[in-house]
C-alpha atoms as a PDB file:
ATOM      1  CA  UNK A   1       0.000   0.000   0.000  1.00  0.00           C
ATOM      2  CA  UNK A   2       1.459   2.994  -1.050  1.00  0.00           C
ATOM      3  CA  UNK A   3       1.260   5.987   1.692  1.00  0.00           C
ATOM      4  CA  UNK A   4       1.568   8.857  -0.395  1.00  0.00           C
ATOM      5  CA  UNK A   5      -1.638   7.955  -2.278  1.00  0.00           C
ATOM      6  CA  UNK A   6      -5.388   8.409  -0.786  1.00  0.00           C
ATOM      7  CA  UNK A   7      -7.114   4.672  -0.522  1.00  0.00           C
ATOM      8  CA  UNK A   8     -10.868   4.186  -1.146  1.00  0.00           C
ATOM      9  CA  UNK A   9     -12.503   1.687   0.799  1.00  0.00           C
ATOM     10  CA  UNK A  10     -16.295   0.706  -0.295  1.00  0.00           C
ATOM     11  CA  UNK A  11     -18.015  -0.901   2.036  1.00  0.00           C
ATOM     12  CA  UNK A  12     -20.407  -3.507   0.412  1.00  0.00           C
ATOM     13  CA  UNK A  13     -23.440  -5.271   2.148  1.00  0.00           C
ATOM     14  CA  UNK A  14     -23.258  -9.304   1.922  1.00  0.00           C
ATOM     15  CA  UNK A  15     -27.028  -8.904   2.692  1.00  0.00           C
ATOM     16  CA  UNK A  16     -30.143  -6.774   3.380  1.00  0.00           C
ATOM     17  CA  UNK A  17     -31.892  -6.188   6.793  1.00  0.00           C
ATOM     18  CA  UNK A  18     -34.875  -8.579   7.396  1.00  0.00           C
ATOM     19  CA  UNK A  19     -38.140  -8.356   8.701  1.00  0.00           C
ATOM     20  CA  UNK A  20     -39.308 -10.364  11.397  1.00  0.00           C
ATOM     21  CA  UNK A  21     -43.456 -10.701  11.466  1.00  0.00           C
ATOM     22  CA  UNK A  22     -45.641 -13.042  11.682  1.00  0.00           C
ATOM     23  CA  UNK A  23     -45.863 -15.088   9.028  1.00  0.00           C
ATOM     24  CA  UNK A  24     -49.555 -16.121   7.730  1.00  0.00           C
ATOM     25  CA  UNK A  25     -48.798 -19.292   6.518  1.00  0.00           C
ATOM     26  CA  UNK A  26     -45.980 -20.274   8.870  1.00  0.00           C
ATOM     27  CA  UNK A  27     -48.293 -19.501  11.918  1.00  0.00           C
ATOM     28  CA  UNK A  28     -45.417 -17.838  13.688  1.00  0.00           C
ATOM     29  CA  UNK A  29     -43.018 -15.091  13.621  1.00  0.00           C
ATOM     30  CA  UNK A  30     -40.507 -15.515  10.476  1.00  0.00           C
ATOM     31  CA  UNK A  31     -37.709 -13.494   9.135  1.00  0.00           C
ATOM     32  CA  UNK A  32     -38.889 -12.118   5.973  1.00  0.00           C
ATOM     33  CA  UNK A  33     -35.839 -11.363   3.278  1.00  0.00           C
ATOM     34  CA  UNK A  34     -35.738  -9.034   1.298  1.00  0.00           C
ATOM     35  CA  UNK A  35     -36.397  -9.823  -2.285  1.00  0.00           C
ATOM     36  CA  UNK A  36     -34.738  -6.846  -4.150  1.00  0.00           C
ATOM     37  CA  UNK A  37     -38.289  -6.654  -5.677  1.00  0.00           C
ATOM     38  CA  UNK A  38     -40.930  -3.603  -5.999  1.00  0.00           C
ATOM     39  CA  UNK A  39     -44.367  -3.560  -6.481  1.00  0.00           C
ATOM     40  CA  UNK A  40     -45.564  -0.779  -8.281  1.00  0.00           C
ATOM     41  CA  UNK A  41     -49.126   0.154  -8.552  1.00  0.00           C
ATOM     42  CA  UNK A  42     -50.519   3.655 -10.649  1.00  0.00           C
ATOM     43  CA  UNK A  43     -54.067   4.692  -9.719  1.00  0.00           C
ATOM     44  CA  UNK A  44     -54.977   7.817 -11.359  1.00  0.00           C
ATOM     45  CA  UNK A  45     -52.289  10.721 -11.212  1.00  0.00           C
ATOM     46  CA  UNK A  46     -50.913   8.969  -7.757  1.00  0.00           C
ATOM     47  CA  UNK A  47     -48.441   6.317  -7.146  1.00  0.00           C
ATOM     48  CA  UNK A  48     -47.829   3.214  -4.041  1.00  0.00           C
ATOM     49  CA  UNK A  49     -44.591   1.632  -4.723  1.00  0.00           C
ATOM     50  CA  UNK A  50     -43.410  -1.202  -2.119  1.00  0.00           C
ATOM     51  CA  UNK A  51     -40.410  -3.471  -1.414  1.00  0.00           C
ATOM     52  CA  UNK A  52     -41.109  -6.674  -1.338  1.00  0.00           C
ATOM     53  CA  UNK A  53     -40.006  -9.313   1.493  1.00  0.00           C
ATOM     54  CA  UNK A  54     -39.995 -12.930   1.506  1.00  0.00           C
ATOM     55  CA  UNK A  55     -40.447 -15.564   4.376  1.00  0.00           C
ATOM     56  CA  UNK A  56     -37.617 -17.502   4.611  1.00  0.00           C
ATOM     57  CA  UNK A  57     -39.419 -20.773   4.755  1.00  0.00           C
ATOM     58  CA  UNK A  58     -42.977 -20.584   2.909  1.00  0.00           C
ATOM     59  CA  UNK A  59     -41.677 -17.495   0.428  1.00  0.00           C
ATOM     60  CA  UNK A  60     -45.115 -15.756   1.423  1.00  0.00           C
ATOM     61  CA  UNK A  61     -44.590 -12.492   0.882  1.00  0.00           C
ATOM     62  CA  UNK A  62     -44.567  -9.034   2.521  1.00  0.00           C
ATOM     63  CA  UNK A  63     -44.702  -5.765   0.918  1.00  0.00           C
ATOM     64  CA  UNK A  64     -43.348  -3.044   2.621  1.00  0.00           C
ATOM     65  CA  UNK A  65     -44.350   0.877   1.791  1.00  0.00           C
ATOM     66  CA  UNK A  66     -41.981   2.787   0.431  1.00  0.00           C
ATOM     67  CA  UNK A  67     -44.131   5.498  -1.289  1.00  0.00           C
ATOM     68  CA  UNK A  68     -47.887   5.868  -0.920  1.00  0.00           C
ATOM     69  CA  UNK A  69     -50.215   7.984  -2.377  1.00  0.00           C
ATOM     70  CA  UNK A  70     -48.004   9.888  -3.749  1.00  0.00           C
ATOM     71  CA  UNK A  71     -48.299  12.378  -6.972  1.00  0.00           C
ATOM     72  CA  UNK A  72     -46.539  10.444  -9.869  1.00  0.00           C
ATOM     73  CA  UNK A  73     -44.931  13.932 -11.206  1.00  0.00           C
ATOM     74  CA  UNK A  74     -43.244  14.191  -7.150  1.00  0.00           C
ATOM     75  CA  UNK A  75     -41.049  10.945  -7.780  1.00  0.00           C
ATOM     76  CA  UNK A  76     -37.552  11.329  -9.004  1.00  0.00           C
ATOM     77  CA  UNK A  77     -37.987  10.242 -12.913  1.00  0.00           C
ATOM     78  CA  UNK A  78     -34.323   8.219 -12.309  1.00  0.00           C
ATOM     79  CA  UNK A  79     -36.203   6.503  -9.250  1.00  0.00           C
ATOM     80  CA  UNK A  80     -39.222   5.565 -11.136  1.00  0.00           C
ATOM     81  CA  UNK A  81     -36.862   3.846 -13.509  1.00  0.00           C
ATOM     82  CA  UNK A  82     -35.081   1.943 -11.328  1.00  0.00           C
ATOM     83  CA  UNK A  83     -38.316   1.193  -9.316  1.00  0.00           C
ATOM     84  CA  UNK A  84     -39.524  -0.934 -12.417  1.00  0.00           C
ATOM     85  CA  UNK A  85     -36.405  -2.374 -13.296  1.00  0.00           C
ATOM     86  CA  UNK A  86     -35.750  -3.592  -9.877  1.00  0.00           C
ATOM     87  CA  UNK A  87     -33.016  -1.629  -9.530  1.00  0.00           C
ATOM     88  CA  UNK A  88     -30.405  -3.350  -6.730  1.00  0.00           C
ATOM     89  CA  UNK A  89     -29.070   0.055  -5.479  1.00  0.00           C
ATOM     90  CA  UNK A  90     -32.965   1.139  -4.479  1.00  0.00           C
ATOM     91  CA  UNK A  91     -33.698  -2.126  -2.832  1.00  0.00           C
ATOM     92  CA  UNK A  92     -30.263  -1.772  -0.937  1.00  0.00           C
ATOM     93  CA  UNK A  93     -31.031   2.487  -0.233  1.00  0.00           C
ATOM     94  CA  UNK A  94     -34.821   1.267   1.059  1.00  0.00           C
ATOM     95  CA  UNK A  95     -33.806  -1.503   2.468  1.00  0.00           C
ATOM     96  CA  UNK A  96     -32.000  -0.169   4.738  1.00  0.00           C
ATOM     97  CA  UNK A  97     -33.940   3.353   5.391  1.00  0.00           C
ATOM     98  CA  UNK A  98     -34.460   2.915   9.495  1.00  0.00           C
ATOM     99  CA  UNK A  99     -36.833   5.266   8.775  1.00  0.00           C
ATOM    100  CA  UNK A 100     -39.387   3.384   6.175  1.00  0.00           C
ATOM    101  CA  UNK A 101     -39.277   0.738   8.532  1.00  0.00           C
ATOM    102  CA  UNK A 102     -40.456   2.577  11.702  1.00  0.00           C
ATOM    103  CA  UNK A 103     -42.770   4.215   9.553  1.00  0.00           C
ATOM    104  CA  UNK A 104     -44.518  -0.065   8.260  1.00  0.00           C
ATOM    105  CA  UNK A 105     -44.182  -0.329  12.177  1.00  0.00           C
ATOM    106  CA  UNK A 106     -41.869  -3.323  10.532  1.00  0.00           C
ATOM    107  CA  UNK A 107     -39.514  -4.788  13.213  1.00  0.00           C
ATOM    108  CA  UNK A 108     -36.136  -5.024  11.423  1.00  0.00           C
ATOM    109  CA  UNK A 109     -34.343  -8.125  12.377  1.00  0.00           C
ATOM    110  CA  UNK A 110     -31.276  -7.217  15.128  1.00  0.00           C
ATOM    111  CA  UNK A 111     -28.930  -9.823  13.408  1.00  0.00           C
ATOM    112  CA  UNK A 112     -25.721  -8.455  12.450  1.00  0.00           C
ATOM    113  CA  UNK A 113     -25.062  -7.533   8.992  1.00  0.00           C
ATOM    114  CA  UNK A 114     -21.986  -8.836   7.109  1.00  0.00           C
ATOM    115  CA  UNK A 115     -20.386  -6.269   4.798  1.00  0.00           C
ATOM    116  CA  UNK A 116     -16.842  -6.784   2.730  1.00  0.00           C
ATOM    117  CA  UNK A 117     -14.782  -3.648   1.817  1.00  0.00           C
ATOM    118  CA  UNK A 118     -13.089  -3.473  -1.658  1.00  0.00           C
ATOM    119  CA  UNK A 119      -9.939  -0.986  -1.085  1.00  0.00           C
ATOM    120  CA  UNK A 120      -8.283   1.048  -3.826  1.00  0.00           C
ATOM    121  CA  UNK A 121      -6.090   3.211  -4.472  1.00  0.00           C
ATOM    122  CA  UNK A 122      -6.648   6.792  -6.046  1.00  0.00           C
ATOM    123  CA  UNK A 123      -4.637   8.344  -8.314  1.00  0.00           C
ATOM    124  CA  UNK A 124      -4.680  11.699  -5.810  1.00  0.00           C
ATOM    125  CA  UNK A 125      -1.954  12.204  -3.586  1.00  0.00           C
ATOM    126  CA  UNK A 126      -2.489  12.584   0.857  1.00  0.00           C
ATOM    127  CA  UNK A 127      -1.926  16.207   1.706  1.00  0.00           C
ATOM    128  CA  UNK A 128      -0.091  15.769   4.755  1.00  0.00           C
ATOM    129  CA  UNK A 129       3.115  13.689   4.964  1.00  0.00           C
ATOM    130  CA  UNK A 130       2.612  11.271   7.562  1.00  0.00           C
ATOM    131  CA  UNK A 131      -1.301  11.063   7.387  1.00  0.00           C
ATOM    132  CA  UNK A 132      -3.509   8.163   6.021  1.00  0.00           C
ATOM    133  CA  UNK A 133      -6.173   9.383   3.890  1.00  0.00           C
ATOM    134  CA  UNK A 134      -9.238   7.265   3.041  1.00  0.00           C
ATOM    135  CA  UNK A 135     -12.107   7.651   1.436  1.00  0.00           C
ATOM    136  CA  UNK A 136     -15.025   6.012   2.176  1.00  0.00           C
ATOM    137  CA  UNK A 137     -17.931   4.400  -0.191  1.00  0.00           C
ATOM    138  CA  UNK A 138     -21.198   3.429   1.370  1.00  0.00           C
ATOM    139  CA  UNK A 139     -24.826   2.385   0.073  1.00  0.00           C
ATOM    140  CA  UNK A 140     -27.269   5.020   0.934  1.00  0.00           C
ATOM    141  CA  UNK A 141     -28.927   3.906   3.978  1.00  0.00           C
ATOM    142  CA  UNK A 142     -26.720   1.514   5.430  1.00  0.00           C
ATOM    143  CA  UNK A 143     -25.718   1.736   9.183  1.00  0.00           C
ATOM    144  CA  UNK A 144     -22.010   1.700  10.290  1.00  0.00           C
ATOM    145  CA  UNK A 145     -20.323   3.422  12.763  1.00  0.00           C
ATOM    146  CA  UNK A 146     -16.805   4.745  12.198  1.00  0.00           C
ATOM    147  CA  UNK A 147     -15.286   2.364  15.776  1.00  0.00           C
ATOM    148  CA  UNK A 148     -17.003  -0.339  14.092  1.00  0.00           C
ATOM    149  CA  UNK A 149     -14.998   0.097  10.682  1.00  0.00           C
ATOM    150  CA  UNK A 150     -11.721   0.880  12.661  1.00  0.00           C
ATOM    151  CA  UNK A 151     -11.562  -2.119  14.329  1.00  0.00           C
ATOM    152  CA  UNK A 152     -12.627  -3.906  11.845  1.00  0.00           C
ATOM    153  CA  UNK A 153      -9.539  -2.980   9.088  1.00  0.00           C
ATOM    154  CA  UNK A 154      -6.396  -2.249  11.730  1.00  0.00           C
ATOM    155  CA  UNK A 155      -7.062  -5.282  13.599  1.00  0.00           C
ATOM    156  CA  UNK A 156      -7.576  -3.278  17.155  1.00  0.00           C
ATOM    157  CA  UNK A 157     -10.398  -3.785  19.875  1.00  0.00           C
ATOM    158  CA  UNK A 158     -13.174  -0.950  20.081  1.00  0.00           C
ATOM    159  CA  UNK A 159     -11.737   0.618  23.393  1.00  0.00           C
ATOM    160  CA  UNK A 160      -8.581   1.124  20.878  1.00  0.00           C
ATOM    161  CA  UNK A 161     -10.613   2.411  18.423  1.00  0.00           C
ATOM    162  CA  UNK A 162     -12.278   4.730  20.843  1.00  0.00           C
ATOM    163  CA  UNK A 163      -9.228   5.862  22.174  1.00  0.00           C
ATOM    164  CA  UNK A 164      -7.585   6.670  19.042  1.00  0.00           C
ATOM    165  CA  UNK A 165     -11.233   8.859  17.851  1.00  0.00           C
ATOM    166  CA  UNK A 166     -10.561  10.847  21.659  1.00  0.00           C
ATOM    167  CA  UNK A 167      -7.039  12.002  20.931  1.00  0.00           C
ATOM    168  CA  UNK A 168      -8.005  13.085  17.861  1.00  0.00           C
ATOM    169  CA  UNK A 169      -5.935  10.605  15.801  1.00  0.00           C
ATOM    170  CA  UNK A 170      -8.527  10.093  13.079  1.00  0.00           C
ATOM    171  CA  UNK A 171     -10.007  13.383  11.717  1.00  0.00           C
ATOM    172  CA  UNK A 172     -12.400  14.499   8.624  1.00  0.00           C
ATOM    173  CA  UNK A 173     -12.005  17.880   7.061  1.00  0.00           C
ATOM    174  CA  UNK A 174      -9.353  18.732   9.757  1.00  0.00           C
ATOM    175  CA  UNK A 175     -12.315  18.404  12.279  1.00  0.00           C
ATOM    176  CA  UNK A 176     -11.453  15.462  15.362  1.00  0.00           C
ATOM    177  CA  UNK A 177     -14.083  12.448  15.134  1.00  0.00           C
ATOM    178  CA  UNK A 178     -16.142  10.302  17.234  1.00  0.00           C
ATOM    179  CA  UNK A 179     -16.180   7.132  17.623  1.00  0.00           C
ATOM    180  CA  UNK A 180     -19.702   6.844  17.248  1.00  0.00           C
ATOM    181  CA  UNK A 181     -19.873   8.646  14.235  1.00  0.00           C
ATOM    182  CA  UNK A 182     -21.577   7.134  11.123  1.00  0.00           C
ATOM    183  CA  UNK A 183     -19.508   6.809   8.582  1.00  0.00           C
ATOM    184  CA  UNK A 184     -21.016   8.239   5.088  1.00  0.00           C
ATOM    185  CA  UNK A 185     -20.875   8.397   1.751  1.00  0.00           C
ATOM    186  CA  UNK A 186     -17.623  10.056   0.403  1.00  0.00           C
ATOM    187  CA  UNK A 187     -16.376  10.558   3.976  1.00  0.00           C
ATOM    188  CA  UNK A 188     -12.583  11.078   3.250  1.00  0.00           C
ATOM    189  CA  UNK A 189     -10.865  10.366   6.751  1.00  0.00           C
ATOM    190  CA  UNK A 190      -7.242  11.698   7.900  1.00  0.00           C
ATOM    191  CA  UNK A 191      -5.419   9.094   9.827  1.00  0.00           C
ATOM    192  CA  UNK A 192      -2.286   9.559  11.896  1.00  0.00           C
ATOM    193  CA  UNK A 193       0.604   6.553  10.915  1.00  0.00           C
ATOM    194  CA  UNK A 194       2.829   6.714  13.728  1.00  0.00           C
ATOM    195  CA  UNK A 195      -0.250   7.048  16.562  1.00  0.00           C
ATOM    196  CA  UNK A 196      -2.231   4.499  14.868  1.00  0.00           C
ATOM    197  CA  UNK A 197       0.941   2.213  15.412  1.00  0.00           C
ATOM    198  CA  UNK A 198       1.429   3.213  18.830  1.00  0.00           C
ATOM    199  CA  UNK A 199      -2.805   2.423  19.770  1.00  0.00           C
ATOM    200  CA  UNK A 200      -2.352  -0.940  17.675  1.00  0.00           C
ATOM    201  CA  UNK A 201       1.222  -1.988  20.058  1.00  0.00           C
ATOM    202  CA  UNK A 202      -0.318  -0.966  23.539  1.00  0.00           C
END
């Protein structure tokens, strides 16, 4: 890994959150998957568009609101697109929208997500000696906190991690950051080399 050059890390889901409900056919409470699916339904000038869910064991399905009622010429035209075409980076932005789910009154399954991160390096240059730049890639919607990432690539337990976040060792736009921060899209971080070493040998 060359240290004069920024790395890009892209943090990619292995899968989506699921929904645990009762399941009609199953006669008890089921994860439901999600399908990477949407219904779309046009009555009129107004639009419902949903995200469909699977059980895990019967397939019945579960369609979960992402849109209702709404007035067709209000939805992005790119998003209407990619709503018919099934488009994975929608299902992956919706299915993860904390939000949409509190709003279905859906209970979103607490198992932890696996995620793989594909690093890179840029072509642009750190602009401090001596400081680890990355920046970060993330699907819209997707939960991760920055402790959770740091321990995660350097290989160091989360009081390490939130250590390193209180002396000010990892930074973003020159401004010191949490370690419960959520890391988002584009998020370039500054990293110190020789404290990171020090946290990583106590």
């Amino acid at each position: 890994m060359n240290q004069n050059l920024r790395n890009q890390w892209t943090i990619v889901p292995k899968e989506l959150p699921s929904i645990l409900k009762n399941c009609s056919r199953c006669k008890e409470k089921k994860e439901f998957k999600n399908s990477g699916r949407f219904r779309v339904n046009a009555n009129g000038s107004h639009l419902d568009i949903w995200l469909i869910f699977r059980c895990e064991c019967c397939d019945t399905t579960y369609n979960l609101t992402v849109l209702e009622r709404i007035e067709a010429g209000r939805v992005n035209k790119e998003e209407y697109k990619g709503f018919l075409r099934n488009s994975k980076e929608l299902a992956v932005k919706y299915g993860n929208d904390k939000e949409i789910f509190t709003k279905n009154k859906a209970e979103m399954s607490q198992n932890c997500i696996e995620y793989q991160v594909i690093h890179k390096e840029m072509e642009c240059t750190c602009n401090i000696e001596g400081i680890m730049e990355v920046e970060l890639r993330i699907p819209a919607g997707f939960d991760l906190r920055l402790d959770a990432l740091l321990v995660r690539q350097f290989s160091i337990s989360r009081s390490h991690a939130k250590r390193w976040c209180e002396n000010g060792y990892v930074r973003s736009n020159g401004k010191p950051l949490s370690h419960k921060s959520k890391v988002r899209d584009f998020m370039v971080l500054q990293i110190l080399l020789e404290d990171q070493a020090s946290l990583t040998n106590t």
